[in-house]
Protein backbone atom coordinates (compact mmCIF):
# COMPACT_ATOMS: atom_id res chain seq x y z
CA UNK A 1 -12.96 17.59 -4.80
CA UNK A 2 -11.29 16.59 -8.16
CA UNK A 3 -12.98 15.18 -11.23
CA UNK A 4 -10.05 13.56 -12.59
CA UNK A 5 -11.63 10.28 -13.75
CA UNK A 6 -9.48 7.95 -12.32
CA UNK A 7 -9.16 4.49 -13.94
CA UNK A 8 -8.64 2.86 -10.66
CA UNK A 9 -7.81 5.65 -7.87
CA UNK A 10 -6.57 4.33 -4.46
CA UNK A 11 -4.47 5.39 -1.65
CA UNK A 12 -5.14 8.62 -0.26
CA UNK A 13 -2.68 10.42 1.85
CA UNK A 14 -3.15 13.73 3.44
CA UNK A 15 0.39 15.28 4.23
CA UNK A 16 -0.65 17.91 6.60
CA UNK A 17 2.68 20.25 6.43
CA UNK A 18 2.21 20.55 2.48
CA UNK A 19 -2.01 21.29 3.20
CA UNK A 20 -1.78 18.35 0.04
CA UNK A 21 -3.58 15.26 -1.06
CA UNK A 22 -1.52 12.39 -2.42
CA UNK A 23 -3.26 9.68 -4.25
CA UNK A 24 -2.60 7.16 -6.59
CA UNK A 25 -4.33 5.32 -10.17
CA UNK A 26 -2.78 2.38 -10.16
CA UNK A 27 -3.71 1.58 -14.40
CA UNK A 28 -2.60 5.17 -15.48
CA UNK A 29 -0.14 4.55 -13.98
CA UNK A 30 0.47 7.85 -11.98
CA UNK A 31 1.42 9.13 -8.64
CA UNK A 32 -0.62 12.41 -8.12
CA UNK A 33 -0.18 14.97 -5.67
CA UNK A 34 -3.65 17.36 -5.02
CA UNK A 35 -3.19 20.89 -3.74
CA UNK A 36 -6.82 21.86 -2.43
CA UNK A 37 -5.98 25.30 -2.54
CA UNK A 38 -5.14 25.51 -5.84
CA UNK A 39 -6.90 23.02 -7.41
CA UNK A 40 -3.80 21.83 -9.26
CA UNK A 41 -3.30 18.38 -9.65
CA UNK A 42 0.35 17.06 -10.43
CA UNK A 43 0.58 13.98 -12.00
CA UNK A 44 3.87 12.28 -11.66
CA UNK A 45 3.72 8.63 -14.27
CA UNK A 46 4.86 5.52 -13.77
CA UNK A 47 6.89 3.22 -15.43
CA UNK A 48 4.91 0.36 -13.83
CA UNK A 49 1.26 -0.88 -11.97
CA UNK A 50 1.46 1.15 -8.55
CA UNK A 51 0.08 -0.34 -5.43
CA UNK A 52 0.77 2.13 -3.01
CA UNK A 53 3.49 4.49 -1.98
CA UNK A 54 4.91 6.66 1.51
CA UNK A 55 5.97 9.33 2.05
CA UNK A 56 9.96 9.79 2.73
CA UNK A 57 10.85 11.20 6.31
CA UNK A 58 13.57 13.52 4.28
CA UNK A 59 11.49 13.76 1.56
CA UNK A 60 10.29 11.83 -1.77
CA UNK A 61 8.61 8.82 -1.58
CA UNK A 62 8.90 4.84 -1.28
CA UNK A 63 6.62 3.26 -4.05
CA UNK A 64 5.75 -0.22 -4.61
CA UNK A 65 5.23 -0.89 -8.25
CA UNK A 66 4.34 -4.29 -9.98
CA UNK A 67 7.98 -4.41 -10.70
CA UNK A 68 9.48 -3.91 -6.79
CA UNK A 69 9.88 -1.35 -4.51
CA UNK A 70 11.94 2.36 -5.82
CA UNK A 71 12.89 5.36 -3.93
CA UNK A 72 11.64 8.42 -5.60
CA UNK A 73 12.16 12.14 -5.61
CA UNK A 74 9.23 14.83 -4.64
CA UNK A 75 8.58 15.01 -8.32
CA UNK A 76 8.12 11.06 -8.98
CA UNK A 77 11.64 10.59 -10.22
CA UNK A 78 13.28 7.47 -9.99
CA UNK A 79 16.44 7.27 -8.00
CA UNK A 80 17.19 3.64 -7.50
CA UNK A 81 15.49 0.08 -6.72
CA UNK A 82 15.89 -1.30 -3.14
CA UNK A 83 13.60 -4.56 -2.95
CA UNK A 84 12.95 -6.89 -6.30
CA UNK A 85 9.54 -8.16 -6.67
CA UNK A 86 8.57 -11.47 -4.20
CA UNK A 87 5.96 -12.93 -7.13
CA UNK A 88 5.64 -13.41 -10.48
CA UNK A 89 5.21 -10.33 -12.25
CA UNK A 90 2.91 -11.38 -15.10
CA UNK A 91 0.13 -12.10 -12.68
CA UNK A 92 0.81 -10.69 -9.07
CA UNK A 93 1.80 -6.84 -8.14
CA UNK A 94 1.95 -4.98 -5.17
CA UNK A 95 -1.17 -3.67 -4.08
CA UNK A 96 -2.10 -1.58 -1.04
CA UNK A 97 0.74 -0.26 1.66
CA UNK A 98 1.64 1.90 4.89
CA UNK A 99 4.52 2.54 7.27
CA UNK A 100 3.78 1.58 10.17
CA UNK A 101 3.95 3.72 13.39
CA UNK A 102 7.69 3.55 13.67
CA UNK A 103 8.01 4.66 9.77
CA UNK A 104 8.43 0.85 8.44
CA UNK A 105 6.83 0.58 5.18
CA UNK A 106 4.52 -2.42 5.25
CA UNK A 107 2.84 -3.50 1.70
CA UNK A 108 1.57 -6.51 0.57
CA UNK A 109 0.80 -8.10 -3.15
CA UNK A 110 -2.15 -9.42 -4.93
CA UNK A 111 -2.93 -12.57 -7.45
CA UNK A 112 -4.71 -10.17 -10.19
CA UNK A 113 -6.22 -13.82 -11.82
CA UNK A 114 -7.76 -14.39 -8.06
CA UNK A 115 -7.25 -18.13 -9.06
CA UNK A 116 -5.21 -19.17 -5.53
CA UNK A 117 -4.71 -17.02 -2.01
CA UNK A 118 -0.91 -16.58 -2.94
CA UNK A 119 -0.71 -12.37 -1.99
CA UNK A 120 1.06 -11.72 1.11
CA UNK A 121 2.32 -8.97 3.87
CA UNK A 122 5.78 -7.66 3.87
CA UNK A 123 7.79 -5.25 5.79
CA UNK A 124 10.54 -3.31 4.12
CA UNK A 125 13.33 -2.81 6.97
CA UNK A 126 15.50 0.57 7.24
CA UNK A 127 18.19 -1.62 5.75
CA UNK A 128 15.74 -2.14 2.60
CA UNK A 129 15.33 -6.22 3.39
CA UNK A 130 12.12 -7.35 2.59
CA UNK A 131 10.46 -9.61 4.70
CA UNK A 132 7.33 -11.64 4.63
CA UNK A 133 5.31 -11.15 7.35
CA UNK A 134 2.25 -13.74 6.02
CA UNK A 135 0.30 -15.30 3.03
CA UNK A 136 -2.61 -17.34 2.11
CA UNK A 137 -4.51 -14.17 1.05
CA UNK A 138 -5.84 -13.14 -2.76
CA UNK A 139 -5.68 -9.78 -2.44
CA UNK A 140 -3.93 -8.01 0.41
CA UNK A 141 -5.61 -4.54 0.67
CA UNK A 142 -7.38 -2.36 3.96
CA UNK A 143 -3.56 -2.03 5.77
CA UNK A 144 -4.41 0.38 8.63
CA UNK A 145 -3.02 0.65 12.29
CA UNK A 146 -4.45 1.81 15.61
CA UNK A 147 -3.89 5.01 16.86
CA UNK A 148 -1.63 3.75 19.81
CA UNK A 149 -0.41 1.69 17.17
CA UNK A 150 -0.36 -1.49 18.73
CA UNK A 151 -2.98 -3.41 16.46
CA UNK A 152 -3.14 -3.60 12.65
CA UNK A 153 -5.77 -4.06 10.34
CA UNK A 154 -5.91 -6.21 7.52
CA UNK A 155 -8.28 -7.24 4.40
CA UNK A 156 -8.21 -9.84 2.28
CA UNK A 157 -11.13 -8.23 -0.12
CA UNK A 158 -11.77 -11.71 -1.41
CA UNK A 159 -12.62 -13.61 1.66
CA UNK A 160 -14.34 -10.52 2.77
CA UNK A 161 -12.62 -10.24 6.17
CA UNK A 162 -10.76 -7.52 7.65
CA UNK A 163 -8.13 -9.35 10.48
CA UNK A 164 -6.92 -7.55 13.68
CA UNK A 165 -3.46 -8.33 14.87
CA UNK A 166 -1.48 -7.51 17.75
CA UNK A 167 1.49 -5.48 16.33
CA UNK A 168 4.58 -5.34 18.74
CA UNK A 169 6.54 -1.84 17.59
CA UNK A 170 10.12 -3.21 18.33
CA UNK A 171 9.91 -6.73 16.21
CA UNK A 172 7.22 -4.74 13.45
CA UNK A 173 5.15 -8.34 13.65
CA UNK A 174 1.63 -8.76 13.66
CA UNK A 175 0.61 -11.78 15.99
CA UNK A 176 -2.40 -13.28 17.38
CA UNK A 177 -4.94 -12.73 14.25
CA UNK A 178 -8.17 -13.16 14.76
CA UNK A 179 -11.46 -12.32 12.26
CA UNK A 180 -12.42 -8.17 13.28
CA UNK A 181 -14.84 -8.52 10.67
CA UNK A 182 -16.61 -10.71 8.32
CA UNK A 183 -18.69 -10.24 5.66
CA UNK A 184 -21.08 -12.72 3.44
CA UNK A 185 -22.78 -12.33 0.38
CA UNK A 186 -26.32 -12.11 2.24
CA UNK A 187 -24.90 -8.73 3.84
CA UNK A 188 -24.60 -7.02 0.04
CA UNK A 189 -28.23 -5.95 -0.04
């Protein structure tokens, strides 16, 4: 669709009232917004490592950058910080995110050395309080919910599992994990 030679390209999002792709390369750093139509691609930099990003119900975005979590305009411009980062900047970032199915943005963080499971989940609240939902992971990454939202879907790419959870809507928890899927390094051929 778009031979834009992404350095590390991640995070899709179709937003089907703009008929637009909205995508991420977390080392350019960019935010990028892809109008099939057109074939214009508008790249919208960052001042730091993106993990992921949401869309804003009124409009902009919520984006979770190696140095916290920023509202944003349509066009990628910063208008103010509303969650500091939970880790150590020089070797953990934020890494791949979603709002859930009541619009709560859920993102969790990564160890880039991959030398301990110290990533976790957390939920940014309407207030902007940032909570941590879990930990013991490497790299938190996969985030996806159910249609009838009441499971989500988790990766640690490490450990090469993807974890279901029950999600209950009105707390935004995930409880009762249990292995959906498990892969090992026989299964690679």
């Amino acid at each position: 669709a778009l031979d834009v030679r992404a350095s590390l390209g991640e995070c899709p999002l179709w937003a089907a009232d703009e008929r637009a792709l909205y995508w991420i390369d977390i080392n350019a750093p960019t935010l990028n917004r892809f109008d099939p139509a057109t074939g214009e691609n508008r790249v919208m930099p960052m001042p730091a490592s993106i993990g992921s990003f949401a869309l804003r119900e009124r409009g902009g975005f919520v984006v979770a950058l190696r140095n916290g979590i920023w509202l944003a305009s349509i066009k990628g411009q910063f208008e103010r910080s509303v969650a500091e980062p939970p880790y150590e900047t020089s070797h953990h970032r934020f890494n791949d995110g979603r709002c859930d199915p009541q619009g709560r943005f859920v993102v969790g963080s990564m160890n880039e050395s991959r030398d301990a499971d110290s990533g976790a989940l957390y939920r940014l609240g309407t207030d902007f309080t940032l909570t941590r939902l879990f930990g013991n992971m490497t790299i938190s990454n996969g985030l996806a919910f159910s249609p009838d939202g009441g499971t989500m879907y988790h990766a640690d790419t490490p450990a090469r599992v993807v974890r279901a959870y029950d999600y209950d809507a009105g707390a935004a928890l995930p409880t009762n994990g249990r292995t959906f899927i498990q892969w090992h390094r026989d299964d690679e051929r």
